[in-house]
PDB file of N, CA and C in Angstrom:
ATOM      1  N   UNK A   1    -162.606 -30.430  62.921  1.00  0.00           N
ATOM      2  CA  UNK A   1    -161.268 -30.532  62.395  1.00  0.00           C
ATOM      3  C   UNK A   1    -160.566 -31.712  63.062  1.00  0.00           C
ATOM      4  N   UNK A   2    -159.756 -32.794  62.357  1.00  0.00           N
ATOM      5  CA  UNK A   2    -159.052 -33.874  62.587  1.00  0.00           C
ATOM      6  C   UNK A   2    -157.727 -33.730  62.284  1.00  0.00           C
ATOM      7  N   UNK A   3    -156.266 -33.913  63.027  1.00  0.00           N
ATOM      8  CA  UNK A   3    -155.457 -33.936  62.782  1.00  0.00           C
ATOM      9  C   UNK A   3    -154.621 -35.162  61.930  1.00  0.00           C
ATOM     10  N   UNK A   4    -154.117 -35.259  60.937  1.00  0.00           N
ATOM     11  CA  UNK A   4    -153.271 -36.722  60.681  1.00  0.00           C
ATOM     12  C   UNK A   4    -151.560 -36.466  60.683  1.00  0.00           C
ATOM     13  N   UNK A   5    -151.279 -37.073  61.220  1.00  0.00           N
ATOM     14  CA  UNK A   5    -149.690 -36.730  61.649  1.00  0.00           C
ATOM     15  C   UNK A   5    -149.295 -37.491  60.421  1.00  0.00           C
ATOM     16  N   UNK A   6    -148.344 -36.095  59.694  1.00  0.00           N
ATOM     17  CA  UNK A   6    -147.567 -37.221  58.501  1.00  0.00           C
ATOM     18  C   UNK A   6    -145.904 -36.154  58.712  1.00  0.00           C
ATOM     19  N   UNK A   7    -145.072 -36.932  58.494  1.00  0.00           N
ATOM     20  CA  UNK A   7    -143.857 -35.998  57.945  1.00  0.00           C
ATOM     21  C   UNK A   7    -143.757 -34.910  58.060  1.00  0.00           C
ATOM     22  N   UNK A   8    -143.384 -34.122  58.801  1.00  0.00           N
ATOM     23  CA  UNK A   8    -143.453 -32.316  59.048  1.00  0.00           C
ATOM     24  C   UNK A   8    -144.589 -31.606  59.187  1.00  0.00           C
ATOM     25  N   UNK A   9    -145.854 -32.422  59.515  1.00  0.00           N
ATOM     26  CA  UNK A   9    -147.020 -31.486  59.593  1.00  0.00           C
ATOM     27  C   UNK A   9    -148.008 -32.424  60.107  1.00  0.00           C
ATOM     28  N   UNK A  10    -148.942 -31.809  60.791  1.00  0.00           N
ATOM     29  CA  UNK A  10    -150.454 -32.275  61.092  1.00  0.00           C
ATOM     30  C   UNK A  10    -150.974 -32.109  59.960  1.00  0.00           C
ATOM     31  N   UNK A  11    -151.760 -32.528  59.081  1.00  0.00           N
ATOM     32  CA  UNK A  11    -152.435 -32.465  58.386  1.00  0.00           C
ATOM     33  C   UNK A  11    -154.341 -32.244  58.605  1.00  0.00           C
ATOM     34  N   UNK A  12    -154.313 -31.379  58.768  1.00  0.00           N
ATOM     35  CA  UNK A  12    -156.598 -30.872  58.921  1.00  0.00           C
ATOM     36  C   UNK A  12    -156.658 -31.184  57.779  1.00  0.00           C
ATOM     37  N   UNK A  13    -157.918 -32.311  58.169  1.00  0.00           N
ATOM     38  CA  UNK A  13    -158.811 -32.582  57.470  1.00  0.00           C
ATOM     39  C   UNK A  13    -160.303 -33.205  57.508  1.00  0.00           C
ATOM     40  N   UNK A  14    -160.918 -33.560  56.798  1.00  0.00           N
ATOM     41  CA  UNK A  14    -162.516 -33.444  57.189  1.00  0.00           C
ATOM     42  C   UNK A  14    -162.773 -34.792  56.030  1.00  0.00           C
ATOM     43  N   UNK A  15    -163.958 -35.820  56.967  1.00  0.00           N
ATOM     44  CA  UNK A  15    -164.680 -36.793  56.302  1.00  0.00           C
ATOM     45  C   UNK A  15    -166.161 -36.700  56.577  1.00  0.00           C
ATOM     46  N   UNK A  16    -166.601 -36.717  55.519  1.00  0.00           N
ATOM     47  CA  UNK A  16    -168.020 -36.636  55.454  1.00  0.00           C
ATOM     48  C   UNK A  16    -168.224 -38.210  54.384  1.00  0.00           C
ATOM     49  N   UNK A  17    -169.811 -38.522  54.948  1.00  0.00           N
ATOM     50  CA  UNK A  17    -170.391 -39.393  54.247  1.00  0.00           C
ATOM     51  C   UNK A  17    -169.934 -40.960  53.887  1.00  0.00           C
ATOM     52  N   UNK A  18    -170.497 -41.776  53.120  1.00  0.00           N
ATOM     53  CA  UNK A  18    -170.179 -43.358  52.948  1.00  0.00           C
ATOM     54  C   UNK A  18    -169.884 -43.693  51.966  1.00  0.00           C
ATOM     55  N   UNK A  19    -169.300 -44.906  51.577  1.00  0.00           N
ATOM     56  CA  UNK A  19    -169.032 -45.422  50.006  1.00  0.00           C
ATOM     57  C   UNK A  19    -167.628 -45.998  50.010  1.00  0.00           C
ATOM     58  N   UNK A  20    -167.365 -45.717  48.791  1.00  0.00           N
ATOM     59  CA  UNK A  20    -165.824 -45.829  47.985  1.00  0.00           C
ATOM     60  C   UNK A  20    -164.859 -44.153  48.755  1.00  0.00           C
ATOM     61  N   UNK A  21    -163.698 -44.247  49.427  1.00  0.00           N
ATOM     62  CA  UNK A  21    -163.612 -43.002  49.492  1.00  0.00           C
ATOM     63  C   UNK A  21    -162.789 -42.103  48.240  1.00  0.00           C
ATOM     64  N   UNK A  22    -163.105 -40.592  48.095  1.00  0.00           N
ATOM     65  CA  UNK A  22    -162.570 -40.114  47.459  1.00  0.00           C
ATOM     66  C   UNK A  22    -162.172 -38.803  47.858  1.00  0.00           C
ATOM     67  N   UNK A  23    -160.970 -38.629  47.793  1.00  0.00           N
ATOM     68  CA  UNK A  23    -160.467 -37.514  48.183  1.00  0.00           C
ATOM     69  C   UNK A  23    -159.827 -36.248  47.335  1.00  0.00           C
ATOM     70  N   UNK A  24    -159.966 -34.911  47.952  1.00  0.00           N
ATOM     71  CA  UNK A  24    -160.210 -33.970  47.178  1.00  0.00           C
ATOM     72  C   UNK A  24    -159.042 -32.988  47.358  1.00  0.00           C
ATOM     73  N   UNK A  25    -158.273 -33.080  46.189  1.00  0.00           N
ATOM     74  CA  UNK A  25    -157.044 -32.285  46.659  1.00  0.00           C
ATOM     75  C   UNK A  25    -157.126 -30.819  46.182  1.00  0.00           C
ATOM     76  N   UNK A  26    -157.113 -29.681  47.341  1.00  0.00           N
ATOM     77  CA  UNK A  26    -157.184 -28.544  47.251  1.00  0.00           C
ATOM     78  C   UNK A  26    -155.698 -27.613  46.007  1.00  0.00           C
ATOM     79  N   UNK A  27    -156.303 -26.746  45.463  1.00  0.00           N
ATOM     80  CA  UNK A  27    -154.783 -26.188  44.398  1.00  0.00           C
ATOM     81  C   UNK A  27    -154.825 -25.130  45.089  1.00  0.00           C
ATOM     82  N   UNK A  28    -154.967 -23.946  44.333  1.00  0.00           N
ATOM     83  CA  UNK A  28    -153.704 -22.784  44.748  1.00  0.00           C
ATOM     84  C   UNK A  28    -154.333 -22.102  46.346  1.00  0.00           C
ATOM     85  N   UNK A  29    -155.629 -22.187  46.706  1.00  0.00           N
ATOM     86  CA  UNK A  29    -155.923 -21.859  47.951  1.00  0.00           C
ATOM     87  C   UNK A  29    -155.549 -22.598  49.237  1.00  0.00           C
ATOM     88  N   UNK A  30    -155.189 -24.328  48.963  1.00  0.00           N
ATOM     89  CA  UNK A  30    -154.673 -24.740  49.274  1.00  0.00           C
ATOM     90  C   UNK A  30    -155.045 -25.132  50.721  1.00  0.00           C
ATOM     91  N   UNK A  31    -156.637 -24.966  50.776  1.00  0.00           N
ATOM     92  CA  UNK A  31    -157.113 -25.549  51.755  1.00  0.00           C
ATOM     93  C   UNK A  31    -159.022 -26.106  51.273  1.00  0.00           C
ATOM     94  N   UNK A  32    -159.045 -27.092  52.149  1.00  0.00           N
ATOM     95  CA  UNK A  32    -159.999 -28.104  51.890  1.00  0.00           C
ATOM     96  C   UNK A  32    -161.715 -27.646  51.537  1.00  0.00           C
ATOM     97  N   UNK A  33    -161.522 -26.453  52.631  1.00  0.00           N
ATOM     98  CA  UNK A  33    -163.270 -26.104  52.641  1.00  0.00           C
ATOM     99  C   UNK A  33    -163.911 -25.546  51.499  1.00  0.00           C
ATOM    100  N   UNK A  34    -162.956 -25.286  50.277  1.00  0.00           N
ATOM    101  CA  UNK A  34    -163.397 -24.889  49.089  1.00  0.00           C
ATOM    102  C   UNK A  34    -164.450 -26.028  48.273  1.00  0.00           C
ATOM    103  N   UNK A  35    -164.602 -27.129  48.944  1.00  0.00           N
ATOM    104  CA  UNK A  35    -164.789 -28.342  48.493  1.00  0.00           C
ATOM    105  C   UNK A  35    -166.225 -28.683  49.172  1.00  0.00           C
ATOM    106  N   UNK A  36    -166.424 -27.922  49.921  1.00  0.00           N
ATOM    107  CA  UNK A  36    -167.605 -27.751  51.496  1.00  0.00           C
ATOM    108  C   UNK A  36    -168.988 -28.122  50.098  1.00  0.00           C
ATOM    109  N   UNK A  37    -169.249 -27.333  49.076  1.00  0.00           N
ATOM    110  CA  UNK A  37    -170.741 -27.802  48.557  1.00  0.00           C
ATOM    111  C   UNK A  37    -170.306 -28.900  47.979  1.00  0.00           C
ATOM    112  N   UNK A  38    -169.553 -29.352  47.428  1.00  0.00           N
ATOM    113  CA  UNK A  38    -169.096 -30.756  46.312  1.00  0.00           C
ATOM    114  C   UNK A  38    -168.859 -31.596  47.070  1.00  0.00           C
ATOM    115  N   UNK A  39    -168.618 -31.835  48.325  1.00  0.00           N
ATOM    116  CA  UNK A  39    -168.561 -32.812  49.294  1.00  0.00           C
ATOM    117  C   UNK A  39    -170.107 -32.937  49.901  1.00  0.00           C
ATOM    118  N   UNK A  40    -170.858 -32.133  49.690  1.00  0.00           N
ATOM    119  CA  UNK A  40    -172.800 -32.320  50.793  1.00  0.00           C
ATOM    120  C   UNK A  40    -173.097 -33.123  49.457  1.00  0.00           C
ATOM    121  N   UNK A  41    -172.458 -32.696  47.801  1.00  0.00           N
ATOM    122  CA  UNK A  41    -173.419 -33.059  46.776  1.00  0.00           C
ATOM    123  C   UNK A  41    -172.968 -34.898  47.181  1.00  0.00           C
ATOM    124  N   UNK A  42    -171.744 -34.487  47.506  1.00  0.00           N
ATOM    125  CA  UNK A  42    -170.950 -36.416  47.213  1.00  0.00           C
ATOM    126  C   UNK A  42    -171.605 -37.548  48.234  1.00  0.00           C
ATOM    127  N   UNK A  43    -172.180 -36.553  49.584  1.00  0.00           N
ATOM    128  CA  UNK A  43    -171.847 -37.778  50.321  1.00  0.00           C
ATOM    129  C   UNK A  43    -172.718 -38.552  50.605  1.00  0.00           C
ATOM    130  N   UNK A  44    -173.769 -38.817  49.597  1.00  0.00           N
ATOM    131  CA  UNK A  44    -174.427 -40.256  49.989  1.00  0.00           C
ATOM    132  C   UNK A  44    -173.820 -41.199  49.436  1.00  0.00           C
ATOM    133  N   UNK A  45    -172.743 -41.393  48.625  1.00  0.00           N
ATOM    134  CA  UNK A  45    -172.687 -41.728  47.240  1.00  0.00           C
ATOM    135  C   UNK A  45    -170.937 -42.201  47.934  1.00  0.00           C
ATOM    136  N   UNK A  46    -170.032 -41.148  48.615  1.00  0.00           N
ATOM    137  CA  UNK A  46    -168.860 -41.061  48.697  1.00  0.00           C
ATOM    138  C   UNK A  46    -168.796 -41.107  50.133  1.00  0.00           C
ATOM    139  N   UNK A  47    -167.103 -41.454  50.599  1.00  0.00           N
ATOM    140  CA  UNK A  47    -166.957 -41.032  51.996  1.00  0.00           C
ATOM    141  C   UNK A  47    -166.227 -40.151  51.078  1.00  0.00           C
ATOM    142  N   UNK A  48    -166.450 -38.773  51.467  1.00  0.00           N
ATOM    143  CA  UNK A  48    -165.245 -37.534  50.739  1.00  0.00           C
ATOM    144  C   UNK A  48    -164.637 -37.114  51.848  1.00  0.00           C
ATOM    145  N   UNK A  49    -163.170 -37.532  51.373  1.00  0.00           N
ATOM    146  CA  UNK A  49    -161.446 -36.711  52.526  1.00  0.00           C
ATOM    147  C   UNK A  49    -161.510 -35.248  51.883  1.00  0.00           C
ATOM    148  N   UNK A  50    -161.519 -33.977  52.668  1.00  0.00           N
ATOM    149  CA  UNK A  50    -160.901 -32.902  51.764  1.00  0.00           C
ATOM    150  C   UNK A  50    -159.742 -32.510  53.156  1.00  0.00           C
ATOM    151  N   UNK A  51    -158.986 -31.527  52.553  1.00  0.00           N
ATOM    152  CA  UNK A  51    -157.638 -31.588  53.962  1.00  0.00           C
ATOM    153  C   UNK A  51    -157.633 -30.277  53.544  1.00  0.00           C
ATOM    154  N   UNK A  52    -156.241 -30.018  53.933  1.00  0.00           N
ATOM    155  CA  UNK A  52    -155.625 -28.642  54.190  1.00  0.00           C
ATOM    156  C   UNK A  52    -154.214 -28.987  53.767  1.00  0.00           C
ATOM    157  N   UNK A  53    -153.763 -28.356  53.021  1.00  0.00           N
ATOM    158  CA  UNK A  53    -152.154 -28.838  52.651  1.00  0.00           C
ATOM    159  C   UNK A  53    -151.270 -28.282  53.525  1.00  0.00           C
ATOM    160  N   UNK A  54    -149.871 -28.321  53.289  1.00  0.00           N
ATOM    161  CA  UNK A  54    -148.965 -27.967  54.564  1.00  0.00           C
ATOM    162  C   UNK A  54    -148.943 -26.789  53.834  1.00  0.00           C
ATOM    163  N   UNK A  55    -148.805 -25.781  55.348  1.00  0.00           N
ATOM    164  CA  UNK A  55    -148.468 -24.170  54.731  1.00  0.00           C
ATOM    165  C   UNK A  55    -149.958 -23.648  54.741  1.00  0.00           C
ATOM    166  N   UNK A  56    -150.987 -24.188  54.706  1.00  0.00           N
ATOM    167  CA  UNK A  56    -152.458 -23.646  54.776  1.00  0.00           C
ATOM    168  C   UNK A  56    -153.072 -24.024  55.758  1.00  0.00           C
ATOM    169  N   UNK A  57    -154.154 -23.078  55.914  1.00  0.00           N
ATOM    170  CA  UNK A  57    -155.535 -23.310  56.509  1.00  0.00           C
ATOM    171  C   UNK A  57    -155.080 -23.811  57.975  1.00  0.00           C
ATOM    172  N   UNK A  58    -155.520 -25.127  58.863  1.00  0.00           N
ATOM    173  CA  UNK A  58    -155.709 -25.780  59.944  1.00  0.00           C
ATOM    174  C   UNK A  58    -154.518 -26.461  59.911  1.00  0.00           C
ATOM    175  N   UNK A  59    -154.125 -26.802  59.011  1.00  0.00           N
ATOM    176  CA  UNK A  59    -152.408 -27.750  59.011  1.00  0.00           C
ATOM    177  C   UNK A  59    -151.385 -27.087  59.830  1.00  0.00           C
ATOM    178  N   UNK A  60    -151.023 -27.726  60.830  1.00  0.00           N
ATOM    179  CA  UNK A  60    -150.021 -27.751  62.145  1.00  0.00           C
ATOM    180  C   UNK A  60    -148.601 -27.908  60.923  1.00  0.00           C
ATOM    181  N   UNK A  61    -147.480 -26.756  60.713  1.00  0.00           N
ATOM    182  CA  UNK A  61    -146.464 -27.328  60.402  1.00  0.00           C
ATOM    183  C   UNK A  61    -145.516 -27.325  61.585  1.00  0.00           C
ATOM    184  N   UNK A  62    -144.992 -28.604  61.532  1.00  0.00           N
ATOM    185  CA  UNK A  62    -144.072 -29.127  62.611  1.00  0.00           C
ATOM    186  C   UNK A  62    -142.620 -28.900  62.369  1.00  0.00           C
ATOM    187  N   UNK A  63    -142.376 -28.516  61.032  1.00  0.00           N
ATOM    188  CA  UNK A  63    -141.106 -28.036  60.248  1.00  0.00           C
ATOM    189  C   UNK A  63    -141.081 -26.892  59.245  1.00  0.00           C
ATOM    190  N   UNK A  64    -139.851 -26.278  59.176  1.00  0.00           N
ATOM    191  CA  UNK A  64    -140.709 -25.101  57.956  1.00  0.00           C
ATOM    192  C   UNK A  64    -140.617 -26.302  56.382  1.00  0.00           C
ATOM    193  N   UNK A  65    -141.434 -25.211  55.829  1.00  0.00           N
ATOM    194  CA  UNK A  65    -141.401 -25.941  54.601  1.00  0.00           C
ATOM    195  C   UNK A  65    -140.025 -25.591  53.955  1.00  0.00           C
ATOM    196  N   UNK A  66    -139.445 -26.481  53.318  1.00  0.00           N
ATOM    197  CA  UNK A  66    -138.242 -26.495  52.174  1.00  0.00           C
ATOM    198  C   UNK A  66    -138.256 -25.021  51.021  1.00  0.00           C
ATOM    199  N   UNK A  67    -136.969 -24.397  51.015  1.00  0.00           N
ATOM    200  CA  UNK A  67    -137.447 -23.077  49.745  1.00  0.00           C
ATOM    201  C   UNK A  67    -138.116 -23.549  48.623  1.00  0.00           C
ATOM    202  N   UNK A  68    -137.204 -24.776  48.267  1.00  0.00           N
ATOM    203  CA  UNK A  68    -138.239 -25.197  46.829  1.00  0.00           C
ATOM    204  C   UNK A  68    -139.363 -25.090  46.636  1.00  0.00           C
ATOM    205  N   UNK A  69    -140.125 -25.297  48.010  1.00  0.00           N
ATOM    206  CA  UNK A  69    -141.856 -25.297  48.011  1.00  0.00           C
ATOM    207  C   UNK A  69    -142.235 -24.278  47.084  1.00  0.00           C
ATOM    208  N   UNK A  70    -141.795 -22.976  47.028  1.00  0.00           N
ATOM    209  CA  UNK A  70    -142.114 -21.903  46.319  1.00  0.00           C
ATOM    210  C   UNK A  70    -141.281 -21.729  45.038  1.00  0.00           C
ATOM    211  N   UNK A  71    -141.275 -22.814  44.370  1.00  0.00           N
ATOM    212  CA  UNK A  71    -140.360 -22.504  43.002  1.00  0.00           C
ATOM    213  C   UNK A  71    -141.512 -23.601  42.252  1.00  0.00           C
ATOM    214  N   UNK A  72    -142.317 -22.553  41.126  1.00  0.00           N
ATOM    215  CA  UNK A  72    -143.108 -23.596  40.689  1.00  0.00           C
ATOM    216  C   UNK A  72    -142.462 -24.521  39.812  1.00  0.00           C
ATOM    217  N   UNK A  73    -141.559 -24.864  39.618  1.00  0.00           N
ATOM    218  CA  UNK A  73    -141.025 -25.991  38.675  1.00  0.00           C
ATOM    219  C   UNK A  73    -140.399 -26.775  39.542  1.00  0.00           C
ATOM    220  N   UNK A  74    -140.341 -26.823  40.905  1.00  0.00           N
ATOM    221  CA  UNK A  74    -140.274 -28.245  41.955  1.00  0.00           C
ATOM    222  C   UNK A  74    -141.047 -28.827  41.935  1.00  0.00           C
ATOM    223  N   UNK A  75    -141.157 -30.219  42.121  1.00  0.00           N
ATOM    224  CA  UNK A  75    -142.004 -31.523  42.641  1.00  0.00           C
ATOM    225  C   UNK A  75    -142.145 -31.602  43.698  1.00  0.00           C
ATOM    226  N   UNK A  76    -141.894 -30.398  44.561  1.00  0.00           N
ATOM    227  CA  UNK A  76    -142.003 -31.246  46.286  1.00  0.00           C
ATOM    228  C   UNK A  76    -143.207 -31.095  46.276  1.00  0.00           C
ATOM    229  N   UNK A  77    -144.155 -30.266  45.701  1.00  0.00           N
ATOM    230  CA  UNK A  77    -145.803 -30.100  46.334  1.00  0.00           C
ATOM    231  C   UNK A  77    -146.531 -31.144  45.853  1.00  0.00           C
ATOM    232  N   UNK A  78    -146.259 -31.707  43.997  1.00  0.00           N
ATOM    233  CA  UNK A  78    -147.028 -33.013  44.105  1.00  0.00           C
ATOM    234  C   UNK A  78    -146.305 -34.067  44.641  1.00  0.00           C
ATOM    235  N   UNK A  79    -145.223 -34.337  45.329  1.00  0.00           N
ATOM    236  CA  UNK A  79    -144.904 -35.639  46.020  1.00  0.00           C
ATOM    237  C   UNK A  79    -144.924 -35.384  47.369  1.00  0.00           C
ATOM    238  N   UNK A  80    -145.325 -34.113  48.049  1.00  0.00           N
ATOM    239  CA  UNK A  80    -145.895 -34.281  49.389  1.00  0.00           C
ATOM    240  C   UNK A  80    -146.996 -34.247  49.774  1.00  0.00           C
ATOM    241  N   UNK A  81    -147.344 -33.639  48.975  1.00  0.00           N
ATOM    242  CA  UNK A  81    -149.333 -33.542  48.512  1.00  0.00           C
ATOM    243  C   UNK A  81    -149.539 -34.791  48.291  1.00  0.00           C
ATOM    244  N   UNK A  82    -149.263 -35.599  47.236  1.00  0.00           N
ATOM    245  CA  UNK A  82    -149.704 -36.767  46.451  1.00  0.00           C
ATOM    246  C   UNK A  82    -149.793 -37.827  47.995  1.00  0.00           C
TER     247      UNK A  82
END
């Protein structure tokens, strides 16, 4: 597990393998290791990022998350995700 410090959170996440990178954004479980066989298939081919979003898994939140987070017709998850 690797930390990336962004805006209100550590972000966990994991690189495997070489290439072009491509990264794998986790949905409603909302953490990376769901991605664990599709990343062994990728990585001769890929460097594959998979993470942990804020609020899941290994992700350090350094702030709480905003209420909106939980209103599915906000944008904060794809413009903090994204």
């Amino acid at each position: 597990m690797t930390l990336l410090k962004v805006s209100g959170a550590q972000l966990s996440y994991t690189k495997t393998g070489e290439g072009p990178v491509l990264i794998l954004v986790p949905g409603a479980n909302g953490t990376g290791n769901i991605f664990k066989g599709v990343a062994e298939e990728l990585k001769d081919r890929y460097t594959v990022v998979t993470y942990d979003r804020r609020g899941y898994g290994d992700t350090v939140m350094d702030a709480p998350l905003p209420a909106e987070a939980a209103d599915f017709n906000s944008h904060y998850r794809l413009t903090v995700d994204a």
